[in-house]
Protein backbone atom coordinates (compact mmCIF):
# COMPACT_ATOMS: atom_id res chain seq x y z
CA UNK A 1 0.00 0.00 0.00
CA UNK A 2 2.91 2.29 0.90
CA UNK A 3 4.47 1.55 -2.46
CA UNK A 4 1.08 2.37 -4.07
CA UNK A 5 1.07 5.68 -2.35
CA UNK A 6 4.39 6.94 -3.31
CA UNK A 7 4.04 5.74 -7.01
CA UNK A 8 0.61 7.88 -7.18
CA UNK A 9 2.84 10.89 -5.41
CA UNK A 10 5.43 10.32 -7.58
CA UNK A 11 2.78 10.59 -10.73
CA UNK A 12 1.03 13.20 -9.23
CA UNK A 13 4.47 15.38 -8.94
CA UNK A 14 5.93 14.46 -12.16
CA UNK A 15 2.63 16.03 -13.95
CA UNK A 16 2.83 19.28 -11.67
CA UNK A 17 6.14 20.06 -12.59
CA UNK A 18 5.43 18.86 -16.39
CA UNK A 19 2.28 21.35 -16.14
CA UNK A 20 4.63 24.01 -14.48
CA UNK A 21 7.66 23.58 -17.34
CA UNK A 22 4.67 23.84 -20.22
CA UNK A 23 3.09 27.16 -18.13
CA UNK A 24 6.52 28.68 -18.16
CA UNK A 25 7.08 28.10 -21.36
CA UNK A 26 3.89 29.02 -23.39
CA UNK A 27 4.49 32.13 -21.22
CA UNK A 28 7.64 32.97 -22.01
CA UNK A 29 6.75 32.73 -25.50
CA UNK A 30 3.77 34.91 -24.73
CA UNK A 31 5.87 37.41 -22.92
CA UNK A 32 8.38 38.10 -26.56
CA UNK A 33 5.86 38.90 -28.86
CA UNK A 34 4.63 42.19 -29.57
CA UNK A 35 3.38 41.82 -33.18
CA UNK A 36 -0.07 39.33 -33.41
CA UNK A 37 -2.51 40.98 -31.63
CA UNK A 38 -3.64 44.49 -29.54
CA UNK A 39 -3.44 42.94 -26.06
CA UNK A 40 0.33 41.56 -26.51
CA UNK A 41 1.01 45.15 -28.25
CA UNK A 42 0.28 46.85 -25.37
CA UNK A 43 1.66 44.89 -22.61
CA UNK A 44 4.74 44.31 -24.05
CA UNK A 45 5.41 47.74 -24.88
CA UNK A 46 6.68 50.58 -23.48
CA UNK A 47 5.77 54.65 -23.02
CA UNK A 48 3.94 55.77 -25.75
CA UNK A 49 2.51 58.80 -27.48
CA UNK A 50 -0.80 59.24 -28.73
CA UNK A 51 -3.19 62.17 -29.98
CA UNK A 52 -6.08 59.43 -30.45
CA UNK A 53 -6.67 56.32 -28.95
CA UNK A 54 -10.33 54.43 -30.05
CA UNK A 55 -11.35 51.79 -27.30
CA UNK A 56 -14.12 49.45 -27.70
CA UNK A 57 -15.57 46.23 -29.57
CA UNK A 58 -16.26 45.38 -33.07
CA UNK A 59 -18.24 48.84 -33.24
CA UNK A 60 -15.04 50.80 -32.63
CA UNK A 61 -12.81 48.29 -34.95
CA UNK A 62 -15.00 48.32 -38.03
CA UNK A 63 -15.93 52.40 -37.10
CA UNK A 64 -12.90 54.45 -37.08
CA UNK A 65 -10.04 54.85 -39.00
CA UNK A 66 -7.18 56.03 -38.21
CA UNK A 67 -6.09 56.92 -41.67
CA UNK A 68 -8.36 59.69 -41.80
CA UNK A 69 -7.09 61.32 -37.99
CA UNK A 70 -2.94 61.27 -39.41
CA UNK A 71 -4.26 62.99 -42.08
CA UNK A 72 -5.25 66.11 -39.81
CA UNK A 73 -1.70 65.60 -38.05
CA UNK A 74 -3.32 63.09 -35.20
CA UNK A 75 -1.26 60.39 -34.38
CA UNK A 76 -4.00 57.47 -33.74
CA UNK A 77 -4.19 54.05 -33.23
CA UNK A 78 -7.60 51.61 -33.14
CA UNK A 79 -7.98 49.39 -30.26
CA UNK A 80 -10.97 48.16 -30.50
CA UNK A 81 -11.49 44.42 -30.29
CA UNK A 82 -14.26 42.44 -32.31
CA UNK A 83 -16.05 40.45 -29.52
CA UNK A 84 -14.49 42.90 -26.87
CA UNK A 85 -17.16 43.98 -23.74
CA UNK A 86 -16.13 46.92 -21.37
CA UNK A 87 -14.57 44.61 -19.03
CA UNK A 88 -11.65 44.66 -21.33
CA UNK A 89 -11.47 48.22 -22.89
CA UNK A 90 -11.01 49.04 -19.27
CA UNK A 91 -8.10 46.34 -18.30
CA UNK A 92 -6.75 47.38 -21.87
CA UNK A 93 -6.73 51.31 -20.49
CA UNK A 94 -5.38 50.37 -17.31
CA UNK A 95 -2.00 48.83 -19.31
CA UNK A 96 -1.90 51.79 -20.71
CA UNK A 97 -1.40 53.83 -17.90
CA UNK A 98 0.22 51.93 -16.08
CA UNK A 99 3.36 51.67 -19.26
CA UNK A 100 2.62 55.67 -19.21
CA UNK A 101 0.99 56.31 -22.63
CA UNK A 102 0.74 60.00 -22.84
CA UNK A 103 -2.64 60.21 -24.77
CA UNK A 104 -4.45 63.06 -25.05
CA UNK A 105 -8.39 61.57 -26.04
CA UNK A 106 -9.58 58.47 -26.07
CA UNK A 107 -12.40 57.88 -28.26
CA UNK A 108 -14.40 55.34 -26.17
CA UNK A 109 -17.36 53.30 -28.53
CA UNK A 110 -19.91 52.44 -25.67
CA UNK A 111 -23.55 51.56 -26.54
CA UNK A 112 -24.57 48.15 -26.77
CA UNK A 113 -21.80 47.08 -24.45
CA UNK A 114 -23.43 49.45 -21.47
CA UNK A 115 -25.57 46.54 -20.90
CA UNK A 116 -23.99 43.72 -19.29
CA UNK A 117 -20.37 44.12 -16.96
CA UNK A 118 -19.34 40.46 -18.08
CA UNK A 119 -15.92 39.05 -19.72
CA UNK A 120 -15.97 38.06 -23.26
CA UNK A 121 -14.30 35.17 -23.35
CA UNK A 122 -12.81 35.50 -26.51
CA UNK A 123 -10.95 38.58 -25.90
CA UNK A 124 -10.52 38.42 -22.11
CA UNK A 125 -8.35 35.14 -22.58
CA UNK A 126 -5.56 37.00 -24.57
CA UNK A 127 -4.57 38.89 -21.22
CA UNK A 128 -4.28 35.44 -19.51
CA UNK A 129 -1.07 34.36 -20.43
CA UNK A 130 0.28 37.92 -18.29
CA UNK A 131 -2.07 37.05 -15.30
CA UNK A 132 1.05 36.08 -13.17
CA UNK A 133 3.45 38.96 -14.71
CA UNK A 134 0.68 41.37 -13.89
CA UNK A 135 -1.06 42.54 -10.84
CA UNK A 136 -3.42 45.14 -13.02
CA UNK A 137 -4.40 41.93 -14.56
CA UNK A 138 -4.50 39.48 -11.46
CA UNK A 139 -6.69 42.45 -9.39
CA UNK A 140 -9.14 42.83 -12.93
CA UNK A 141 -9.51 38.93 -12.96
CA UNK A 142 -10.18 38.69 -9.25
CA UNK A 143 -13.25 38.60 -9.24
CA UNK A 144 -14.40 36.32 -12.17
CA UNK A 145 -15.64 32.97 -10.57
CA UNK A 146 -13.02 31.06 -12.53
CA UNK A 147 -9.86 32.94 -10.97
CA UNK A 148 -8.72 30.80 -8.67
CA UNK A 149 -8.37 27.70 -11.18
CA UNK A 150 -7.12 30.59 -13.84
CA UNK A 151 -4.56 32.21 -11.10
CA UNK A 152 -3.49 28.88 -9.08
CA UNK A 153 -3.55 25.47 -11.14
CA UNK A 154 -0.47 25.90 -13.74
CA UNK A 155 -1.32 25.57 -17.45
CA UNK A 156 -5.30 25.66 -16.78
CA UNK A 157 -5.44 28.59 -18.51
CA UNK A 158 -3.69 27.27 -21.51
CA UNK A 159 -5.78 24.18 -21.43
CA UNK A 160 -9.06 25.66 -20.55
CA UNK A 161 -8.59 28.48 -23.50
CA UNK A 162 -6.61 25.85 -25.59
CA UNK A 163 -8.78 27.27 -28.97
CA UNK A 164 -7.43 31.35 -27.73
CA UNK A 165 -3.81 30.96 -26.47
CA UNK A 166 -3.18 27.06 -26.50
CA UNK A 167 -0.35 25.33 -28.49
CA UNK A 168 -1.95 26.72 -32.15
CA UNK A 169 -1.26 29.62 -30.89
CA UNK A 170 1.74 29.57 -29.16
CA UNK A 171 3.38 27.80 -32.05
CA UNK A 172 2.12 30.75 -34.60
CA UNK A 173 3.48 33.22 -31.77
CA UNK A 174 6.75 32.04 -31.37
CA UNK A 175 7.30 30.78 -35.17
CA UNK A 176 6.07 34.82 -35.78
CA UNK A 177 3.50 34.05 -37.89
CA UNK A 178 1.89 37.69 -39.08
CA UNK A 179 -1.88 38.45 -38.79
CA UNK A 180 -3.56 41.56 -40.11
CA UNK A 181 -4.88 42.66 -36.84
CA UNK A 182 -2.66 45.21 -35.84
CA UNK A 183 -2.64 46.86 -40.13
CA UNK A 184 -4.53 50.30 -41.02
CA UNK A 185 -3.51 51.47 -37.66
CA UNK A 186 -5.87 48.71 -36.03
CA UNK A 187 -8.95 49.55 -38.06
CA UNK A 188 -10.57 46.45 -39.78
CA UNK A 189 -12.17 47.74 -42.34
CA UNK A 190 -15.54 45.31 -43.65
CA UNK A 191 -15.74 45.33 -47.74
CA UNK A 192 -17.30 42.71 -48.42
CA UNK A 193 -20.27 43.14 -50.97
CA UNK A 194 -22.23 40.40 -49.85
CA UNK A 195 -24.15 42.32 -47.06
CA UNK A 196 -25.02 40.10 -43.83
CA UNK A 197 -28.44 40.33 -41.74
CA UNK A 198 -29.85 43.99 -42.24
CA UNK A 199 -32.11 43.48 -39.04
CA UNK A 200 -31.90 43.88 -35.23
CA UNK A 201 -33.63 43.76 -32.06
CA UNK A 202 -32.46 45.15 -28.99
CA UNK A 203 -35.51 45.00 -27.32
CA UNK A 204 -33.92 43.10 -24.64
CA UNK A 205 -31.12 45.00 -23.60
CA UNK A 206 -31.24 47.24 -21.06
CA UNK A 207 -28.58 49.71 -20.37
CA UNK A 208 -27.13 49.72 -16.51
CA UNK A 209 -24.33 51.85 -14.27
CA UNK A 210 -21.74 49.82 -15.91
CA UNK A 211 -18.56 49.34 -13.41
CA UNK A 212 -16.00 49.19 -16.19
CA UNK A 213 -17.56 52.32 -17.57
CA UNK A 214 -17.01 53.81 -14.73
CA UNK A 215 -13.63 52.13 -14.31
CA UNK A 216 -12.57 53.76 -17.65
CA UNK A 217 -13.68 57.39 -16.62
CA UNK A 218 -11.89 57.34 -13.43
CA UNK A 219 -8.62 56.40 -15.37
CA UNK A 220 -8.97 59.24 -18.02
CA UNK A 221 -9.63 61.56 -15.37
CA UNK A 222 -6.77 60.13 -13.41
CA UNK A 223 -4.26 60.53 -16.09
CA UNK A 224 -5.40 63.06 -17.81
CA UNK A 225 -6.73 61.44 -20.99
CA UNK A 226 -9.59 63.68 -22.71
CA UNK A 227 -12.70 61.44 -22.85
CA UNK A 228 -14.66 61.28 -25.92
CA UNK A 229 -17.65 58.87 -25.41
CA UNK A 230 -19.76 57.75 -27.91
CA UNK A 231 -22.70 55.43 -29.44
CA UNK A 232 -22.24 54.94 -33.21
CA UNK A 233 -24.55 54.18 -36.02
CA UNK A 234 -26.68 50.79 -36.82
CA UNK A 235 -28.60 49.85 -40.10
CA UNK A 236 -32.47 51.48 -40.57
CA UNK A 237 -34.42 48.29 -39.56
CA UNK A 238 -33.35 47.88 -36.05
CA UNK A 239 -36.02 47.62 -33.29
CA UNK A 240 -35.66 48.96 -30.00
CA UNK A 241 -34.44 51.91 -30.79
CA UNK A 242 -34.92 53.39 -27.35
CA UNK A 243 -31.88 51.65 -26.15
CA UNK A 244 -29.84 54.34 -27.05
CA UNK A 245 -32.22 56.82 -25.52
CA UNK A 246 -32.24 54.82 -22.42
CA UNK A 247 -28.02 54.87 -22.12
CA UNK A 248 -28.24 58.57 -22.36
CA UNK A 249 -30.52 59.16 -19.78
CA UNK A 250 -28.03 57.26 -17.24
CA UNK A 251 -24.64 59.06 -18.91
CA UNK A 252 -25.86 62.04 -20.62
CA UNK A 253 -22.42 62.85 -21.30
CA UNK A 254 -22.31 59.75 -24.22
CA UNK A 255 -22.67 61.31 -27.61
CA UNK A 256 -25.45 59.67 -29.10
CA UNK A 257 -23.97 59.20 -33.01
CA UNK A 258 -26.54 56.33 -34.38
CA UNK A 259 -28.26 58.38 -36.60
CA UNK A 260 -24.64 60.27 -37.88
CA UNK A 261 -24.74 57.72 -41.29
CA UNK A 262 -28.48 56.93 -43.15
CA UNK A 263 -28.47 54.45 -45.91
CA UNK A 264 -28.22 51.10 -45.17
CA UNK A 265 -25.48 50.48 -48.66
CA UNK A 266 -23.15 51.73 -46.11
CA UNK A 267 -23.75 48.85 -43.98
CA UNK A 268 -22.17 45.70 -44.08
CA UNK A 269 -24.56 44.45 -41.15
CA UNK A 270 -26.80 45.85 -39.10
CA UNK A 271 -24.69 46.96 -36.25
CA UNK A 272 -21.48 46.96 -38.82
CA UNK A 273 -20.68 49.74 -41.05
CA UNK A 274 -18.61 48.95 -44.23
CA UNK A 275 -15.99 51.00 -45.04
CA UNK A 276 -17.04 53.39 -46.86
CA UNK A 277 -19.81 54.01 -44.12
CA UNK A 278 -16.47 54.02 -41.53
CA UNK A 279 -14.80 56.89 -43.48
CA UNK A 280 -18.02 59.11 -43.39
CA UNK A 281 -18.39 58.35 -40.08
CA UNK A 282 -15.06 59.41 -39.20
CA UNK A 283 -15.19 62.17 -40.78
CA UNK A 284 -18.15 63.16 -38.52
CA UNK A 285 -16.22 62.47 -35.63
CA UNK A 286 -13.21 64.43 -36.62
CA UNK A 287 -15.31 67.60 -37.91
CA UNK A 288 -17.47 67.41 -34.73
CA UNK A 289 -14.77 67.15 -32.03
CA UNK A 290 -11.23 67.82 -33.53
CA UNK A 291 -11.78 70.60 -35.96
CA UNK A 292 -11.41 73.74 -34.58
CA UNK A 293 -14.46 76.15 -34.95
């Protein structure tokens, strides 16, 4: 029985440290890269200066381009994440402070995210790999129900997101393979000419007091970032159009843009401009905040 014992605490420690060699590694690989994606971009980086920086989901990737603020001397990057939900345009503003950006507005897209304070998934699994090189990142993750088995067991966090930051990934990180997220300044523009669904209902959402919301005004005022906050423009046949009436009455200070671009041809769905619908939109935003009157 003894002997059993000590072969099943032999096996037992043999996988731990196997699990704690593969952690260190994936991490390390993690930690050298600078050049796949926004998160990794920003933590691994250093000071930087910006006149512009766009935060937000899909609705700030797809929405402004950068292009179009260089061109009036504005030195602008797009962070916004497809998939992204304010619990990580908040984390990713935090980084940014914390490696001392000097940025003078950030252009925060915040409407349909307003109504839930939950992770996505997707997006909130590329700051994982950091979660032990970072305390901004340990404290944001703290109180997510699956930090403990995130924080404590090594390599759950590779395993559990294996499809996000497991060994594809890794491999593609460390081999360098490129991806186009970080091109046009971070803006993905949408060209396709096939146009996806042209309806939406948001009669279920409900706008709250959003923490991260909050979370993100507290570090703009902290640091001194000029706070630009807006809600930006969705196809004609969308119902529930109240929604965005609804967000303003809890932050009136959110610039209520969804009616800035009519026409649905410059959709490429509902909630997605294309990009020619982007550039007018942009240039709404520049004209209407930037230009000097």
């Amino acid at each position: 029985m003894t002997k059993f014992i000590t072969l099943v605490a032999k096996i037992l420690l043999t996988i731990l440290v196997l699990l704690t060699v593969l952690d260190w590694a994936y991490t390390t690989v993690y930690l050298h890269s600078s050049n796949r994606g926004k998160v990794e971009n920003v933590f691994n980086s250093k000071a930087r200066n910006y006149d512009v920086v766009i935060l937000g989901s899909s609705r700030a990737n797809n929405h402004f381009v950068p292009e179009l603020f260089e061109k009036k001397g504005l030195k602008t990057f797009n962070y916004g994440m497809s998939g992204a939900h304010l619990f990580e345009a908040s984390l990713m503003l935090k980084l940014m402070a914390e490696r001392n950006y000097k940025i003078k507005t950030v252009i925060l897209e915040a409407d349909l995210g307003l109504c839930n304070e939950k992770e996505s998934e997707m997006i909130a699994a590329k700051f994982l790999p950091y979660i032990h090189q970072s305390e901004t990142i340990k404290k944001h993750f703290s109180g997510q129900a699956d930090f403990n088995e995130l924080y404590y067991i090594p390599f759950y966090r590779y395993f559990d997101f294996d499809a996000l930051i497991g060994f594809r990934e890794m491999y593609n990180t460390a081999t360098g393979k490129p991806t186009n997220i970080l091109d046009h300044l971070g803006y993905h523009p949408l060209t396709s000419n096939k146009p996806g669904n042209m309806k939406n209902d948001l009669t279920a959402l409900k706008p709250i007091r959003n923490k991260y919301y909050e979370e993100i005004k507290q570090i703009c005022k902290q640091n001194h970032y000029n706070l630009i906050t807006v809600m930006t423009p969705m196809c004609t046949n969308v119902k529930g159009m109240d929604y965005f009436e609804k967000a303003n009455k809890i932050y009136p200070e959110i610039h209520n843009l969804e009616n800035m671009v009519q026409g649905d041809q410059y959709f490429s769905s509902c909630g997605h401009m294309n990009d020619a619908g982007a550039r007018m939109f942009t240039s709404i935003v520049i004209n209407t905040f930037f230009e000097k009157k």
